[in-house]
Protein backbone atom coordinates (compact mmCIF):
# COMPACT_ATOMS: atom_id res chain seq x y z
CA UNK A 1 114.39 121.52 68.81
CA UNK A 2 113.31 123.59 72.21
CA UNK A 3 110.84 122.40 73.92
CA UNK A 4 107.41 123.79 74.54
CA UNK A 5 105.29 124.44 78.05
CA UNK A 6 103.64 121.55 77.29
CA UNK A 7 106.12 118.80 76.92
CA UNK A 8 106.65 116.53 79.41
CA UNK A 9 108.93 116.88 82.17
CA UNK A 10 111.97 114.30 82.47
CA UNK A 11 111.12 111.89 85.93
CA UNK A 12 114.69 110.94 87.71
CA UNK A 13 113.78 108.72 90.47
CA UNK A 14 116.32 109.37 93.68
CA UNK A 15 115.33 106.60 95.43
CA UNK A 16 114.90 102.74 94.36
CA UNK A 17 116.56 99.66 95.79
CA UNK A 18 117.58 96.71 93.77
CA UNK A 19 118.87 93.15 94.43
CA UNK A 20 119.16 89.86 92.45
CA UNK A 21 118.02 86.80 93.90
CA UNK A 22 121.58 85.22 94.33
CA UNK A 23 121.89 88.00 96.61
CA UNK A 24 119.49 87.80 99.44
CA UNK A 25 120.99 86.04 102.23
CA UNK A 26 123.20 89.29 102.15
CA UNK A 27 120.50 91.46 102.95
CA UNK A 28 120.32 92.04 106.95
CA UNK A 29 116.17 92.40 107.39
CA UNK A 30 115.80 89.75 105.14
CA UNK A 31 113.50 86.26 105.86
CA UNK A 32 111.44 84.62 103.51
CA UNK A 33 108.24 85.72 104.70
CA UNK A 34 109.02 89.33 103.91
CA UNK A 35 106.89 91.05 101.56
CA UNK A 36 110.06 92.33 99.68
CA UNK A 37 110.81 88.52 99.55
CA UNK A 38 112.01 87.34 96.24
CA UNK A 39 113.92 89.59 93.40
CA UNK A 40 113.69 93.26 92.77
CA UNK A 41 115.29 94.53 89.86
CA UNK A 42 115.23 96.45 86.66
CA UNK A 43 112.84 94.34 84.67
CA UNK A 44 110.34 94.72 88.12
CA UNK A 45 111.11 98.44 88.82
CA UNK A 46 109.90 99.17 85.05
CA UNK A 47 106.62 96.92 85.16
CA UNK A 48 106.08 98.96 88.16
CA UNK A 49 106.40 102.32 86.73
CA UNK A 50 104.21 101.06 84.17
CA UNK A 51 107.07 101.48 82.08
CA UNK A 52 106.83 105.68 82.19
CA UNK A 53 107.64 106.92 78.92
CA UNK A 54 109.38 110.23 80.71
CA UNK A 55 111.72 107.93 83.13
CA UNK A 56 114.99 109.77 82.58
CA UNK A 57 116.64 107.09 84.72
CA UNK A 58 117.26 106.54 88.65
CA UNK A 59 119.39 106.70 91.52
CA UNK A 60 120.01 102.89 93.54
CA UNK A 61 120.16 103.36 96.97
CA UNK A 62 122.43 100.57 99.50
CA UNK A 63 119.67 97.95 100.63
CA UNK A 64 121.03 97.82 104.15
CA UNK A 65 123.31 94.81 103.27
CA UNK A 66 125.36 92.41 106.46
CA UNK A 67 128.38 94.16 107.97
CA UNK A 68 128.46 93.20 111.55
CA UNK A 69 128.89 96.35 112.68
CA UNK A 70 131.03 97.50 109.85
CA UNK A 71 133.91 95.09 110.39
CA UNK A 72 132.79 93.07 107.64
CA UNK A 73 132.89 94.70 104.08
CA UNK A 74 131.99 91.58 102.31
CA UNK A 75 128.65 91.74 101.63
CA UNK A 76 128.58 95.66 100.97
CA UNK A 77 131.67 95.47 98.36
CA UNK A 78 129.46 92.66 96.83
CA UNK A 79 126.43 94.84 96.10
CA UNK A 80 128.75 97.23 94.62
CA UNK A 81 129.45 94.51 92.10
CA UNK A 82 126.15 94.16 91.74
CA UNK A 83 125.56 97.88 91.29
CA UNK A 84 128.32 97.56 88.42
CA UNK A 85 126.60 95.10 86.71
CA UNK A 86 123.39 97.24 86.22
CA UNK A 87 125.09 100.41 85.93
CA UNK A 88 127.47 98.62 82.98
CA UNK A 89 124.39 96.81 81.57
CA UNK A 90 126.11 93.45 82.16
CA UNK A 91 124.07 91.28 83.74
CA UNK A 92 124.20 87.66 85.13
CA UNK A 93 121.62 85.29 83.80
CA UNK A 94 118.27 85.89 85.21
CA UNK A 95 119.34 89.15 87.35
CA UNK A 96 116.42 90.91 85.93
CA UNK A 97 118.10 94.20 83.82
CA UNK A 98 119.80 94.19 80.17
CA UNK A 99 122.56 95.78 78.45
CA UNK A 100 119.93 98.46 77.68
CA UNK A 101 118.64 99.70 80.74
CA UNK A 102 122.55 101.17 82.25
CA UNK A 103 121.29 104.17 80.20
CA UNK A 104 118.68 104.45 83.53
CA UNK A 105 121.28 104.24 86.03
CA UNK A 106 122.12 107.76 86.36
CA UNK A 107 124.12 107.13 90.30
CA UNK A 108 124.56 105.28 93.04
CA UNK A 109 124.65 105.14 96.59
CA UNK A 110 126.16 102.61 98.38
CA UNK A 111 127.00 101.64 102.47
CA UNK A 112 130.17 103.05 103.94
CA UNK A 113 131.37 102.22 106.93
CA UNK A 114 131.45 105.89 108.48
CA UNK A 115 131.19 105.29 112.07
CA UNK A 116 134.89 103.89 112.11
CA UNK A 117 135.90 107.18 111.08
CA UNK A 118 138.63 108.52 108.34
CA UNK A 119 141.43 106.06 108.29
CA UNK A 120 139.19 102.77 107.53
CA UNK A 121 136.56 104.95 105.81
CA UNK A 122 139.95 105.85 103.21
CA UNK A 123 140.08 102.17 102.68
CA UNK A 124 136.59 101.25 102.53
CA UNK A 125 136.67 103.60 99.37
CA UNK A 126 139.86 102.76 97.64
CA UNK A 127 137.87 99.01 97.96
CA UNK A 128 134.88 100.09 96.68
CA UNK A 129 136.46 102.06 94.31
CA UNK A 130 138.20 98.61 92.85
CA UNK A 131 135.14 96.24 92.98
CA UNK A 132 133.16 99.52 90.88
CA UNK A 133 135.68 99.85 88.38
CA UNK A 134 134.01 101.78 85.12
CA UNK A 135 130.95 102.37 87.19
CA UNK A 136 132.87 104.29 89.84
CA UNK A 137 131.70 107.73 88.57
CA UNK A 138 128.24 106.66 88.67
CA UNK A 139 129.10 106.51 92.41
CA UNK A 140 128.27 110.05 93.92
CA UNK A 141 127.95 109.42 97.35
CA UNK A 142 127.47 107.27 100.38
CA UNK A 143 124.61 105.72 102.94
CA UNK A 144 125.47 104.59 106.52
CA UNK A 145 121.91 104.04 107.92
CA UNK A 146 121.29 105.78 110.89
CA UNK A 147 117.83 105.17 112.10
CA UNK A 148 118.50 102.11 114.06
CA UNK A 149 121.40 103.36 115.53
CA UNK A 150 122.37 103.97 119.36
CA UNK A 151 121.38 107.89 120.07
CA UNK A 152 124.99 109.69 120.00
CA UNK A 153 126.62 107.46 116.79
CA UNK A 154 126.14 110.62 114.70
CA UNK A 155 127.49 112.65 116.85
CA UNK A 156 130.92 110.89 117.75
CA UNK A 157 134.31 112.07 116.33
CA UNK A 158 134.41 109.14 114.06
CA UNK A 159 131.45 109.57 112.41
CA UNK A 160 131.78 113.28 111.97
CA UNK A 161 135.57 113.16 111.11
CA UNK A 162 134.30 110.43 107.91
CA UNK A 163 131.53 113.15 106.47
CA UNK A 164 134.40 115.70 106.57
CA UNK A 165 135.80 113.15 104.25
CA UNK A 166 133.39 112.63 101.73
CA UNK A 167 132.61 116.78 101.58
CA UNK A 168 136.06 117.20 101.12
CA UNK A 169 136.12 114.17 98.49
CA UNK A 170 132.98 115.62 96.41
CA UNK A 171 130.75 113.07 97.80
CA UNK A 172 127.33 113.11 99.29
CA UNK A 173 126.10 111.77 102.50
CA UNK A 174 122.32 110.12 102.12
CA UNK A 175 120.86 110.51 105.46
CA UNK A 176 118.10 107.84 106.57
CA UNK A 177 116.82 109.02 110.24
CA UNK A 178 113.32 107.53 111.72
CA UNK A 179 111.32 110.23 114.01
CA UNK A 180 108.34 108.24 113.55
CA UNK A 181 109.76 105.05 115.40
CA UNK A 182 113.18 106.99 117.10
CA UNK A 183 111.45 110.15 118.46
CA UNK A 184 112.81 113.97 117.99
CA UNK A 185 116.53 113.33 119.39
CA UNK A 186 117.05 111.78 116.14
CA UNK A 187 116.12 114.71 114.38
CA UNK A 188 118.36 117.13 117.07
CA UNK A 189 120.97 114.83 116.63
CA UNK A 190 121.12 115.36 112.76
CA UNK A 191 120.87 118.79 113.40
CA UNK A 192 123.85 119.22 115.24
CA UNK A 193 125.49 116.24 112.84
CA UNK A 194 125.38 118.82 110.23
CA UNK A 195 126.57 121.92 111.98
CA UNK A 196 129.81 119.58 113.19
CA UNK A 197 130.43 118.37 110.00
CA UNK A 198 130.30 121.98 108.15
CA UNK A 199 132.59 123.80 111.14
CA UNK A 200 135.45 124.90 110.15
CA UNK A 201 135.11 123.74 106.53
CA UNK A 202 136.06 125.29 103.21
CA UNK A 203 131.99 126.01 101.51
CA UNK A 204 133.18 123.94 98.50
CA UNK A 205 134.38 121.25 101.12
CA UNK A 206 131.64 121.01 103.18
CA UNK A 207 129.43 117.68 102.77
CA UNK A 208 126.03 117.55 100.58
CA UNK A 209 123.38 116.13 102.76
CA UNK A 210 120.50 114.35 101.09
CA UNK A 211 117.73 113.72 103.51
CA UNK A 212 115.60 110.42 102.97
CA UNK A 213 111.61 110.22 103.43
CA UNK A 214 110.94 113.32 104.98
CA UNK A 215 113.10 112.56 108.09
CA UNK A 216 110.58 109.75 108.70
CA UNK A 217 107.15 111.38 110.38
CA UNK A 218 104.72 109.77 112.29
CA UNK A 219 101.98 109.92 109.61
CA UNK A 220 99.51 108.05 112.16
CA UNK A 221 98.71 111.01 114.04
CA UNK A 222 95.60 113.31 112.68
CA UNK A 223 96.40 116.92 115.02
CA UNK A 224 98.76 119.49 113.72
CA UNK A 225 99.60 120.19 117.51
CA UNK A 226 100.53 116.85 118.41
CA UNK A 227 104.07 117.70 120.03
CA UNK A 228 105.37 115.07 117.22
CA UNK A 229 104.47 116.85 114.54
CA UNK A 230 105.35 120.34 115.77
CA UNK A 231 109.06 118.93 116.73
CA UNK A 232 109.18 117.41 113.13
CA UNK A 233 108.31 120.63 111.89
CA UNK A 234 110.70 122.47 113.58
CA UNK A 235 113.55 120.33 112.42
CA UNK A 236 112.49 120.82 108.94
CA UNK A 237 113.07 124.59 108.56
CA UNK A 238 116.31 124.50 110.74
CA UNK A 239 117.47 121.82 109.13
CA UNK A 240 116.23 123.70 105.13
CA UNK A 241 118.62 127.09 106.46
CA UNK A 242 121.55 124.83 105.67
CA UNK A 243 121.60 125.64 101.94
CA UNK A 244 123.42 122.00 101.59
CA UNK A 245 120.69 119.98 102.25
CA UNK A 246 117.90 118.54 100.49
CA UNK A 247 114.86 116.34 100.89
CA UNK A 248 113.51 113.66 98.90
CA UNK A 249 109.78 113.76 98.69
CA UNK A 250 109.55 109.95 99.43
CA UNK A 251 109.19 107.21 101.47
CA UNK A 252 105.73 108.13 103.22
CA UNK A 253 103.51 105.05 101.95
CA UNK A 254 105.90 103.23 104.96
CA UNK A 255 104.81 105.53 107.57
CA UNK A 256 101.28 105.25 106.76
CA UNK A 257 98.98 103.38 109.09
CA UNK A 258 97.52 100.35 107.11
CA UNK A 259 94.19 101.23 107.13
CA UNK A 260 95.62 104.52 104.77
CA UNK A 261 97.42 102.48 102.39
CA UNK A 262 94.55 101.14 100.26
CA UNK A 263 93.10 104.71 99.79
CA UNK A 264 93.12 106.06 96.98
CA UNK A 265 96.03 108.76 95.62
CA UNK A 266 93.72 111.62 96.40
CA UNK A 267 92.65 110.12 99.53
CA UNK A 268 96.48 109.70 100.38
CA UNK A 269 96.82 112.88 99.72
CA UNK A 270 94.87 114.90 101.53
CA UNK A 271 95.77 113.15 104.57
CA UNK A 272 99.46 113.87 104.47
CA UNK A 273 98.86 117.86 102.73
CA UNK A 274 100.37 118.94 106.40
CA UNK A 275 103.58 117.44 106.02
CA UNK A 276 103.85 118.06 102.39
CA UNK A 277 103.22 121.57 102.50
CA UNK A 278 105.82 122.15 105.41
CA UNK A 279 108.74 120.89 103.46
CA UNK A 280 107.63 122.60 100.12
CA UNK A 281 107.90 125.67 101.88
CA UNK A 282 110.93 124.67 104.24
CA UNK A 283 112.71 123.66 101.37
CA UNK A 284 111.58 125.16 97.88
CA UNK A 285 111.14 123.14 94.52
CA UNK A 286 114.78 123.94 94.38
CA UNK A 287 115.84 121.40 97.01
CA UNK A 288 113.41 118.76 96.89
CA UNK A 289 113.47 115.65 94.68
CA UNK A 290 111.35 113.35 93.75
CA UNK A 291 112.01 109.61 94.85
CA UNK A 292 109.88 106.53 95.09
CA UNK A 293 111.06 104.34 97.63
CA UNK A 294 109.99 101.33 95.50
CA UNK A 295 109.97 98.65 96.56
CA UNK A 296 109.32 99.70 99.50
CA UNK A 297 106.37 102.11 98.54
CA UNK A 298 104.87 98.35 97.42
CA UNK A 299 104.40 97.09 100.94
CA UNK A 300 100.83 97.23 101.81
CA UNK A 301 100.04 99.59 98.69
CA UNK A 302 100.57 97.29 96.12
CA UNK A 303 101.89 96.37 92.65
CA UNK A 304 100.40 100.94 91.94
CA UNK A 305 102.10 102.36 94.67
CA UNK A 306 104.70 103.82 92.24
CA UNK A 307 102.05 105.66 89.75
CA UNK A 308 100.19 106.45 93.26
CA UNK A 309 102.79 108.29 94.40
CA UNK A 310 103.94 109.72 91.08
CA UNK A 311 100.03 111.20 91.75
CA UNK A 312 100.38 112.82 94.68
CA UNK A 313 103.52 114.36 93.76
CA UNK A 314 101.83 115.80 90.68
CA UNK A 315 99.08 117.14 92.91
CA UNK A 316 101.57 118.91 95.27
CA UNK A 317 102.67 120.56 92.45
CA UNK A 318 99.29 121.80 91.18
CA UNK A 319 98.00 122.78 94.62
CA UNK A 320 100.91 124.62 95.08
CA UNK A 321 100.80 126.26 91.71
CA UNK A 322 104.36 125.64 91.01
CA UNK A 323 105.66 126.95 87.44
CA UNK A 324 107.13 125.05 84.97
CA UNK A 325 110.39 125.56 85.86
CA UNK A 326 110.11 124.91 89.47
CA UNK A 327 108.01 121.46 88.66
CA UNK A 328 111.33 120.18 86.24
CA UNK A 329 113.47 120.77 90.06
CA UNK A 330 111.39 118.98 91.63
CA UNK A 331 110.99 115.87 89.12
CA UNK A 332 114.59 116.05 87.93
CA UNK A 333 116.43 119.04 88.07
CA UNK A 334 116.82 118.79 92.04
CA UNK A 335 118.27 115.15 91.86
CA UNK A 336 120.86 116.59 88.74
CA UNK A 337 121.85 119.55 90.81
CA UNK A 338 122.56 117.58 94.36
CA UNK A 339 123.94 114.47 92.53
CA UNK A 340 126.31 115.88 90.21
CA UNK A 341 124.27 113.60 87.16
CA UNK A 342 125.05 113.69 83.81
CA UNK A 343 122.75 113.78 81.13
């Protein structure tokens, strides 16, 4: 049967972490006293959804595991395991998902080690490619966390010789960058990552490049000509002329000063309409995806963040009159398109 205007539109989540309990000492930011202490899985993700009857499924995101500066691939090949096991719907006891819920595993995106460049980036993925097994097509791209890295890693030979290889290898490249904390070079640095990693490329072979949380503003600041938020602004529509980019319309309870986090969704809103409104018209409905960031949303928002934000996204779409059509990119069709997702 088609459906009508007034069905509701399919929610694929781009952005959630997971990790089982056995699994935290692999974590690098992670101490006991963190508020992300303690498991996060499927069984939490749902309760925190409030178990969304239009959840089409999500996309698990590398939780920043221990490399030691990428010369140790233990403890990244291990979450890919882990990844296997939810994506497969075989779980340990007490890991928190069932046989059921690999249905909501739509993709992944785990750590690769691209700053060694091609040669031990080909290895890294014929290993990952082993510990995934079945669950390696559910693997559609890679993260290598950049916004705590020295200025210039993006930029070196290495770096930009291992994106060549995942555009050329149908994979995408999940960029995490941090003006809010880093300042604007990281934001001229990712400009110019791009444009060296699309020279002298084949279109079809040039990398997909799926920017996390906005870039990372500095929501603490209240002018619109604060030179931080004109520079971030700037980035955004040179970086959206690259039609192989896309943002995910997350990650901006974290950049929130505390005193923000307990408003209200409409409260939330209206204090971070600038920013929204510059990427939906850098970008267009078309590139833009909606993503959570839970658990991370959770941190100072608490156990609502995730129907929160679900709010404000809704309201971005209704103040900016978006049409059907353009409202199914945004909560779905967006993350389909730049993920290569079935179903």
């Amino acid at each position: 049967m088609a459906s009508s205007a007034s069905d509701p539109i399919p929610i694929i989540d781009s952005h959630i972490h997971v990790y089982p309990e056995s699994e935290v000492s692999s974590l690098a930011w992670y101490t006991p006293e963190t508020p992300l202490a303690g498991q996060r899985s499927v069984d939490e993700y749902r309760a925190a959804t409030g178990s969304a009857p239009h959840l089409a499924g999500f996309v698990v995101i590398e939780t920043d595991r221990k490399n030691d500066d990428s010369k140790d691939w233990t403890a990244p090949l291990q979450e890919i395991a882990w990844i296997r096991r939810v994506a497969m719907g075989q779980p340990k006891p007490g890991e928190g998902h069932s046989a059921d819920d690999a249905k909501l595993c739509l993709g992944a995106i785990p750590w690769a080690p691209l700053s060694l460049g091609p040669e031990p980036l080909e290895k890294y993925l014929a290993a990952a490619e082993q510990e995934a097994g079945p669950a390696w097509p559910k693997v559609k791209g890679f993260r290598y966390l950049l916004q705590d890295k020295p200025n210039g890693v993006a930029l070196s030979d290495a770096f930009i010789g291992s994106l060549k290889v995942l555009g050329r290898k149908g994979f995408v490249f999940d960029l995490g960058v941090d003006q809010h904390r880093r300042g604007r070079i990281q934001l001229e640095e990712t400009v110019e990552m791009i444009d060296r990693a699309h020279d002298g490329e084949k279109e079809e072979d040039k990398v997909v490049f799926i920017l996390n949380h906005l870039c990372k503003p500095d929501l603490t600041i209240v002018s619109q000509t604060d030179p931080s938020f004109i520079a971030w602004r700037t980035a955004m529509f040179t970086l959206s002329k690259c039609r192989r980019t896309y943002m995910k319309l997350s990650g901006c309870f974290a950049e929130l000063p505390d005193r923000q986090k307990a408003r209200s969704a409409e409260g939330i809103f209206g204090a971070i309409l600038p920013w929204l409104a510059v990427v939906i018209a850098a970008f267009g409905p078309s590139r833009i995806m909606f993503g959570s960031d839970w658990p991370v949303c959770a941190v100072g928002v608490g156990e609502d963040a995730w129907k929160k934000w679900h709010k404000i996204v809704d309201m971005v779409c209704d103040l900016a009159g978006l049409s059907r059509e353009d409202q199914i990119m945004i909560w779905s069709g967006t993350a389909k398109e730049a993920y290569k997702l079935e179903g």
